[in-house]
PDB file of N, CA and C in Angstrom:
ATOM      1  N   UNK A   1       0.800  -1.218   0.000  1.00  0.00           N
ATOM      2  CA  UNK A   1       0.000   0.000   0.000  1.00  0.00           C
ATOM      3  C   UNK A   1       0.839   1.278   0.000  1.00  0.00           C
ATOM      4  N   UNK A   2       1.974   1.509   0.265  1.00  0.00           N
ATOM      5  CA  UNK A   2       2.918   2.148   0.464  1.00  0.00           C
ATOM      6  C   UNK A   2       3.110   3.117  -1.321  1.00  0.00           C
ATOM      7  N   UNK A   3       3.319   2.260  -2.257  1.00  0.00           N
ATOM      8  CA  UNK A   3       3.840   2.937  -3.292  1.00  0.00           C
ATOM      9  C   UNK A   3       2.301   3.542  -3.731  1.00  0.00           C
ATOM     10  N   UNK A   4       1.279   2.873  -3.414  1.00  0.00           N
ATOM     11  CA  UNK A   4      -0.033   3.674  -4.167  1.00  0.00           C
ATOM     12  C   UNK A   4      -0.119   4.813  -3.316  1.00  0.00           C
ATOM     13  N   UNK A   5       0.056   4.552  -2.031  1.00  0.00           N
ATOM     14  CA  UNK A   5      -0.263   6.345  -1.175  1.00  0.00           C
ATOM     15  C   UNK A   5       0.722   6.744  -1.608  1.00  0.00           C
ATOM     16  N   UNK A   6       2.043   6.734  -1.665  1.00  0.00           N
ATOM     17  CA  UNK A   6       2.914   7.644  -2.087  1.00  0.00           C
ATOM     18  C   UNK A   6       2.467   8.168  -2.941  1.00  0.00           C
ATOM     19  N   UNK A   7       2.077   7.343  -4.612  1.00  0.00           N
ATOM     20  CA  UNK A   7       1.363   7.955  -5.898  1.00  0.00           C
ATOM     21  C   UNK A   7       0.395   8.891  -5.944  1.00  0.00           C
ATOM     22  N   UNK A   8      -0.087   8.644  -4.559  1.00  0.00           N
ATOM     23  CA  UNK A   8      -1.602   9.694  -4.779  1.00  0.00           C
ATOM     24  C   UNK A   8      -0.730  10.963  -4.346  1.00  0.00           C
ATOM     25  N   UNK A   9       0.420  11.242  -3.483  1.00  0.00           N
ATOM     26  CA  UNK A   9       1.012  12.263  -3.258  1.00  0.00           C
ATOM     27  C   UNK A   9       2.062  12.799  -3.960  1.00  0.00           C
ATOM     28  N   UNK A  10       2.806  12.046  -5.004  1.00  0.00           N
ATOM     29  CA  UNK A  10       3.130  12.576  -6.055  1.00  0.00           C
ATOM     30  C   UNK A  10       2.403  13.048  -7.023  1.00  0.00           C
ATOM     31  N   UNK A  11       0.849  12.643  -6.700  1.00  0.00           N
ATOM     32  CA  UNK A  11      -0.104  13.157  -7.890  1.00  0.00           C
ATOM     33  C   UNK A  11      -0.409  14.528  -7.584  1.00  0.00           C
ATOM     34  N   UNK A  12      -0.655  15.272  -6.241  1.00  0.00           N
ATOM     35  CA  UNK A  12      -0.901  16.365  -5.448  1.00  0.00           C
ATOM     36  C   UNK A  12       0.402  16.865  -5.870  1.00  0.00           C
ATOM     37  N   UNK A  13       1.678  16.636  -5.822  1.00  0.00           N
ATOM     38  CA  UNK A  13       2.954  17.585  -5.865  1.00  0.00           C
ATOM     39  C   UNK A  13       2.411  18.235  -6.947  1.00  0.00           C
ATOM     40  N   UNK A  14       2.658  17.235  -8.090  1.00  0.00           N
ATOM     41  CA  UNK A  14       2.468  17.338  -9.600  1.00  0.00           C
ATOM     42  C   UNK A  14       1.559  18.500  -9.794  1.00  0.00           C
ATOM     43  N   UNK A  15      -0.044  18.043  -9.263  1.00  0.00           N
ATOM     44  CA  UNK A  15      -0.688  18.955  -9.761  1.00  0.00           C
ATOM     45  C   UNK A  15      -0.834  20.492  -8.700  1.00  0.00           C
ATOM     46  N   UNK A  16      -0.032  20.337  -7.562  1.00  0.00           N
ATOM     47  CA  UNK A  16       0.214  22.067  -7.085  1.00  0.00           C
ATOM     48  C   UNK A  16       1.137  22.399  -7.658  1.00  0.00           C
ATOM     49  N   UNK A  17       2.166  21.571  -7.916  1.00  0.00           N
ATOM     50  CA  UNK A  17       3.139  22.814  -9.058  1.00  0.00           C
ATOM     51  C   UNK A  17       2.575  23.174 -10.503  1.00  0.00           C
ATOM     52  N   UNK A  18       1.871  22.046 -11.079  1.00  0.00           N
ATOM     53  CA  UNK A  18       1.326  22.121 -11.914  1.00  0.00           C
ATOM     54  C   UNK A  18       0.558  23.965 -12.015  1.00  0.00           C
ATOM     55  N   UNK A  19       0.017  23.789 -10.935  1.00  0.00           N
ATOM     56  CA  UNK A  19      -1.460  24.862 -10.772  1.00  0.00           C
ATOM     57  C   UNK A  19      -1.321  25.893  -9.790  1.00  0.00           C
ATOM     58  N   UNK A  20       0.183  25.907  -9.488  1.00  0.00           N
ATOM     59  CA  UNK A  20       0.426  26.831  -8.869  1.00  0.00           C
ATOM     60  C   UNK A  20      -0.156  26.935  -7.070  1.00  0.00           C
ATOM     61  N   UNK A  21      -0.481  25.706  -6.797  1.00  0.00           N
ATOM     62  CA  UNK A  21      -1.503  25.838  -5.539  1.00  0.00           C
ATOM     63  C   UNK A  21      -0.910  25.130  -4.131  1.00  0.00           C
ATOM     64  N   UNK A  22      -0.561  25.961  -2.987  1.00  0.00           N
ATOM     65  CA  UNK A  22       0.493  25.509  -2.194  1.00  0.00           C
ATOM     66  C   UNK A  22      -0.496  24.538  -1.258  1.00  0.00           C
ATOM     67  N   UNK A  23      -1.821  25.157  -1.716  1.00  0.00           N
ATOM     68  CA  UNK A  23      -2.635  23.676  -0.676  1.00  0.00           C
ATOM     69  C   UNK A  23      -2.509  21.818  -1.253  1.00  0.00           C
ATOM     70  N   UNK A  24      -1.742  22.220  -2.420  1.00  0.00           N
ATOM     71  CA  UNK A  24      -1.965  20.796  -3.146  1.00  0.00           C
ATOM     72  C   UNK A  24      -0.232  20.110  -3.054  1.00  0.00           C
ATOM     73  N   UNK A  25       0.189  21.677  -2.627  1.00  0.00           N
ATOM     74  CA  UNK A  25       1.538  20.839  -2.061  1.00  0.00           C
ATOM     75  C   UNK A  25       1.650  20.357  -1.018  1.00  0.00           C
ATOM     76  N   UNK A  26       0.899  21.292  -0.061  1.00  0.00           N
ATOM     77  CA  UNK A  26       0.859  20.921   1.338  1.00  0.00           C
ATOM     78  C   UNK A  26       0.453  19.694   1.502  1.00  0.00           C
ATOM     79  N   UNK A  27      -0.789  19.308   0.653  1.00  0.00           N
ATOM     80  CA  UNK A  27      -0.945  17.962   1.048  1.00  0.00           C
ATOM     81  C   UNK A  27      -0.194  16.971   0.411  1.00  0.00           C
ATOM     82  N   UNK A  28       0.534  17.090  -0.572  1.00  0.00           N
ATOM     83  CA  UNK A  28       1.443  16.027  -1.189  1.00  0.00           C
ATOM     84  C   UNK A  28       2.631  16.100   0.578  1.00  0.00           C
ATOM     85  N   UNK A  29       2.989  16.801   1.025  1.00  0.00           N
ATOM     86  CA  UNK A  29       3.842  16.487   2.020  1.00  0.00           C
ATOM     87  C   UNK A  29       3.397  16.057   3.064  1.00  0.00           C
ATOM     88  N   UNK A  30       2.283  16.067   3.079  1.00  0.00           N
ATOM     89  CA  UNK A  30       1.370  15.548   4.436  1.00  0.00           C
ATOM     90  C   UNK A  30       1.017  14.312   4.591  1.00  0.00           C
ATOM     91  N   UNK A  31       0.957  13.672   3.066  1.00  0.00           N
ATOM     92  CA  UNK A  31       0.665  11.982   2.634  1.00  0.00           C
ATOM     93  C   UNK A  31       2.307  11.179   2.924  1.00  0.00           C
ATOM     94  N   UNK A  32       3.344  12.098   2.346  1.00  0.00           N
ATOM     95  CA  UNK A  32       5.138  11.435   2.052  1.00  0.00           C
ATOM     96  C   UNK A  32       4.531  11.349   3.873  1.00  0.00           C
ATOM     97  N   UNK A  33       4.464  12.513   4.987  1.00  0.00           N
ATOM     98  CA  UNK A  33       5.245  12.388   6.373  1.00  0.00           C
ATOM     99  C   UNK A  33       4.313  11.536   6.936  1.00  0.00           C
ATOM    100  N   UNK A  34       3.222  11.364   6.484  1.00  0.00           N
ATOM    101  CA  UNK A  34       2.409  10.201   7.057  1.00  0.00           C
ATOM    102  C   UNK A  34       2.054   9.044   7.122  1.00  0.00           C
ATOM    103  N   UNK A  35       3.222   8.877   5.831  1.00  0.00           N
ATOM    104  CA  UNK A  35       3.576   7.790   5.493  1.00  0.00           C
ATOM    105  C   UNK A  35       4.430   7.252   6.534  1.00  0.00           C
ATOM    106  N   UNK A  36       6.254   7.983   5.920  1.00  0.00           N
ATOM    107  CA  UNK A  36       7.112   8.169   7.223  1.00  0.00           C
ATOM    108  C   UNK A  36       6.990   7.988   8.157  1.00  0.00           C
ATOM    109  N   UNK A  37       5.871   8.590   8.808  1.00  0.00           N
ATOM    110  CA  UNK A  37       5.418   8.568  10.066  1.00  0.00           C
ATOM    111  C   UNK A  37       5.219   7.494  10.965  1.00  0.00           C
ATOM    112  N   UNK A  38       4.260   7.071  10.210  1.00  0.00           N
ATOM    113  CA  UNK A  38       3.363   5.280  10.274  1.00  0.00           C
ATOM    114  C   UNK A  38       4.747   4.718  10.309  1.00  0.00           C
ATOM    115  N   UNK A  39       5.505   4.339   9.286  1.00  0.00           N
ATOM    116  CA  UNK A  39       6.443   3.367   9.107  1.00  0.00           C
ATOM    117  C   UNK A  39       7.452   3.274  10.267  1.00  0.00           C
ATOM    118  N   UNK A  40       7.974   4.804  10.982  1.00  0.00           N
ATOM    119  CA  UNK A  40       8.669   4.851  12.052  1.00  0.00           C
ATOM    120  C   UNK A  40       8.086   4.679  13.546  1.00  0.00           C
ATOM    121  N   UNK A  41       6.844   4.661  13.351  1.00  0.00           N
ATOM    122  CA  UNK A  41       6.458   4.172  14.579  1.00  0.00           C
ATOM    123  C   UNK A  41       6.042   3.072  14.623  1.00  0.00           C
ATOM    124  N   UNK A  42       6.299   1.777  13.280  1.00  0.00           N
ATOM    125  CA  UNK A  42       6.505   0.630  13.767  1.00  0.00           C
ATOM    126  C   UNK A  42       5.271  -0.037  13.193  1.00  0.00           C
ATOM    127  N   UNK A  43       4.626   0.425  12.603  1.00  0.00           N
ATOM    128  CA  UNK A  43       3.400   0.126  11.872  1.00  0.00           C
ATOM    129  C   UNK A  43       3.466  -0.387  10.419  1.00  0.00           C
ATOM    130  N   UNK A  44       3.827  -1.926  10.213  1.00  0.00           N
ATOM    131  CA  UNK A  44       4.128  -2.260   8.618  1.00  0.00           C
ATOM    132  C   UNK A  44       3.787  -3.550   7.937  1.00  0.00           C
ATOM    133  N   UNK A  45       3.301  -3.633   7.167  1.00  0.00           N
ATOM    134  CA  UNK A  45       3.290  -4.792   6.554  1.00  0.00           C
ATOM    135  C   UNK A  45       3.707  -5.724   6.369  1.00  0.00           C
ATOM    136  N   UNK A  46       3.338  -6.939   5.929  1.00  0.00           N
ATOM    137  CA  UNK A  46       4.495  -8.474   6.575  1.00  0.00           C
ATOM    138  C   UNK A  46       5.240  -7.802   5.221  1.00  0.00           C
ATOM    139  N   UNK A  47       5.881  -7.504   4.399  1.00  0.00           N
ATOM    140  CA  UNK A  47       6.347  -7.636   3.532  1.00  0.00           C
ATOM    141  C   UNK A  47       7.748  -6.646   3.603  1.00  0.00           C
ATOM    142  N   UNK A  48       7.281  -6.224   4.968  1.00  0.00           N
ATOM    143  CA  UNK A  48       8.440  -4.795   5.760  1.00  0.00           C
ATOM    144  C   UNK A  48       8.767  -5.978   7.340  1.00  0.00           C
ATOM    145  N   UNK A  49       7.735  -6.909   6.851  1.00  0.00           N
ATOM    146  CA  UNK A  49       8.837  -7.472   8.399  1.00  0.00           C
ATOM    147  C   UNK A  49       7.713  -7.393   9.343  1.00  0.00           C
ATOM    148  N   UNK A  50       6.322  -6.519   9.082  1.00  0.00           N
ATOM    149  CA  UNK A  50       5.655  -6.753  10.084  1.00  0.00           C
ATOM    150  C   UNK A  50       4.119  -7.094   9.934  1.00  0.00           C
ATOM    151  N   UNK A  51       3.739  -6.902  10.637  1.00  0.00           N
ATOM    152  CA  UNK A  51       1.846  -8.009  11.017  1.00  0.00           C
ATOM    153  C   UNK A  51       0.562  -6.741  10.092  1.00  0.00           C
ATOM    154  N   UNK A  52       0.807  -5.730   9.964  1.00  0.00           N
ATOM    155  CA  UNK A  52      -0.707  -5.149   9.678  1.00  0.00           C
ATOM    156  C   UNK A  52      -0.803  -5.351   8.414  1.00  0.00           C
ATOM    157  N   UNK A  53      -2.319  -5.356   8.200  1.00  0.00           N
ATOM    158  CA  UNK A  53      -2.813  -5.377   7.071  1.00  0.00           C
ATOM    159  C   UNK A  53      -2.770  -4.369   5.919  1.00  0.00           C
ATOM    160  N   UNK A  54      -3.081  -4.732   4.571  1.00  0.00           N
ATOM    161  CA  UNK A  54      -3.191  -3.394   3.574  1.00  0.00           C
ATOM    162  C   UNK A  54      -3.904  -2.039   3.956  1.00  0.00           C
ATOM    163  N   UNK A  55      -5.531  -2.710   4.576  1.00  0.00           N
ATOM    164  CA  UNK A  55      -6.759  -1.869   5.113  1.00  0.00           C
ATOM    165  C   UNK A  55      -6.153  -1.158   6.404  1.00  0.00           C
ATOM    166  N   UNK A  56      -5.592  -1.603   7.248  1.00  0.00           N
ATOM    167  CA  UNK A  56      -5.150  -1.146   8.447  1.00  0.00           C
ATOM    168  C   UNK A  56      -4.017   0.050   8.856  1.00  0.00           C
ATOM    169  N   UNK A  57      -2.911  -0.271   7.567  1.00  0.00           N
ATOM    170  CA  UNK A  57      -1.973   0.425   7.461  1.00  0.00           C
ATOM    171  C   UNK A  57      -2.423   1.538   6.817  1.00  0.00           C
ATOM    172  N   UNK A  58      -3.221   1.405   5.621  1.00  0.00           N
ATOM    173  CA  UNK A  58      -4.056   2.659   5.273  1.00  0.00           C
ATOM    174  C   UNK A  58      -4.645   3.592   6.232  1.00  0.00           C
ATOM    175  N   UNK A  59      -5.181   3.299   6.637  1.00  0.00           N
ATOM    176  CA  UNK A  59      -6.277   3.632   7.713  1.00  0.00           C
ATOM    177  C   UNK A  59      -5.174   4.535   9.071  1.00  0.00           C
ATOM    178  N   UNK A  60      -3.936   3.533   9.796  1.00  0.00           N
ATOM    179  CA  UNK A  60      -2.991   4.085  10.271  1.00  0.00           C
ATOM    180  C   UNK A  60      -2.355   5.279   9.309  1.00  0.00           C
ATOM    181  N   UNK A  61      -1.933   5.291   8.597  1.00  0.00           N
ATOM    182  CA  UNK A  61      -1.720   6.581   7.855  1.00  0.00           C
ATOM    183  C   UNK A  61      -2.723   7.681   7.891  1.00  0.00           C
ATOM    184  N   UNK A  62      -3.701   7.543   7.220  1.00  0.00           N
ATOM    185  CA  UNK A  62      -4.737   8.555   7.515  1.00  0.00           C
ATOM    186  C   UNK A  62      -5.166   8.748   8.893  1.00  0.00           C
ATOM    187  N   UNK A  63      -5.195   8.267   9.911  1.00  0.00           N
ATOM    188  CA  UNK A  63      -4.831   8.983  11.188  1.00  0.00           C
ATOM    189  C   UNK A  63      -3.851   9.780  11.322  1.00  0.00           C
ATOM    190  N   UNK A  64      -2.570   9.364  10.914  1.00  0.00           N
ATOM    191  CA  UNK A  64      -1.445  10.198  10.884  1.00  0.00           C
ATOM    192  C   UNK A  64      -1.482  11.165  10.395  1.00  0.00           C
ATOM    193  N   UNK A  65      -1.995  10.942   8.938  1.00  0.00           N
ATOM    194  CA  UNK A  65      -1.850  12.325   8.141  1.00  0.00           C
ATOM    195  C   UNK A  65      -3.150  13.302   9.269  1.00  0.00           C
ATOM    196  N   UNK A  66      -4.272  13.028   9.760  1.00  0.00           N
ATOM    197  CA  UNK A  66      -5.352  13.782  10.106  1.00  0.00           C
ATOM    198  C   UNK A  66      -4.401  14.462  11.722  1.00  0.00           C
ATOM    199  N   UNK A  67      -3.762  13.768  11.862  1.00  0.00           N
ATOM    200  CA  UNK A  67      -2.817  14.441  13.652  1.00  0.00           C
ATOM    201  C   UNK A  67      -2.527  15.327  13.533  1.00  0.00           C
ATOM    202  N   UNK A  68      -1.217  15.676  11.559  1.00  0.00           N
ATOM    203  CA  UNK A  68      -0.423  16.048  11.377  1.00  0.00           C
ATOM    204  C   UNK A  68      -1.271  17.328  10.733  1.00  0.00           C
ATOM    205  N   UNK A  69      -2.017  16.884  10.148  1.00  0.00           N
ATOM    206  CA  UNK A  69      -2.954  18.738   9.360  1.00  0.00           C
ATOM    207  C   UNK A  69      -3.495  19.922  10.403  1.00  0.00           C
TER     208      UNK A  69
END
């Protein structure tokens, strides 16, 4: 799940530089640190070594990102 949330926040970079719009950057950096975030506090997928699910880790991120806005 990792490279598709990233994608959706390279899609936000893209289109605030694109459009000139610092709210669409803001949130492209808010998806990368909430990602980050999640991952450093230990929250990962068996495929990182650990137990949560696709749905779960999602879900842990978007908490993160919602702490962090």
């Amino acid at each position: 799940p990792i490279a598709m949330i990233l994608s959706s926040g390279m899609l936000l970079q893209w289109l605030g530089a694109r459009r000139d719009d610092a709210s669409l950057v803001k949130a492209a950096a808010l998806v990368e640190g909430g990602v980050e975030a999640t991952v450093r506090a230990g929250t990962m997928t068996p495929d990182m070594g650990g137990s949560t699910g696709t749905r779960e880790f999602g879900e842990a991120v978007a908490a993160t990102i919602k702490g962090q806005a």
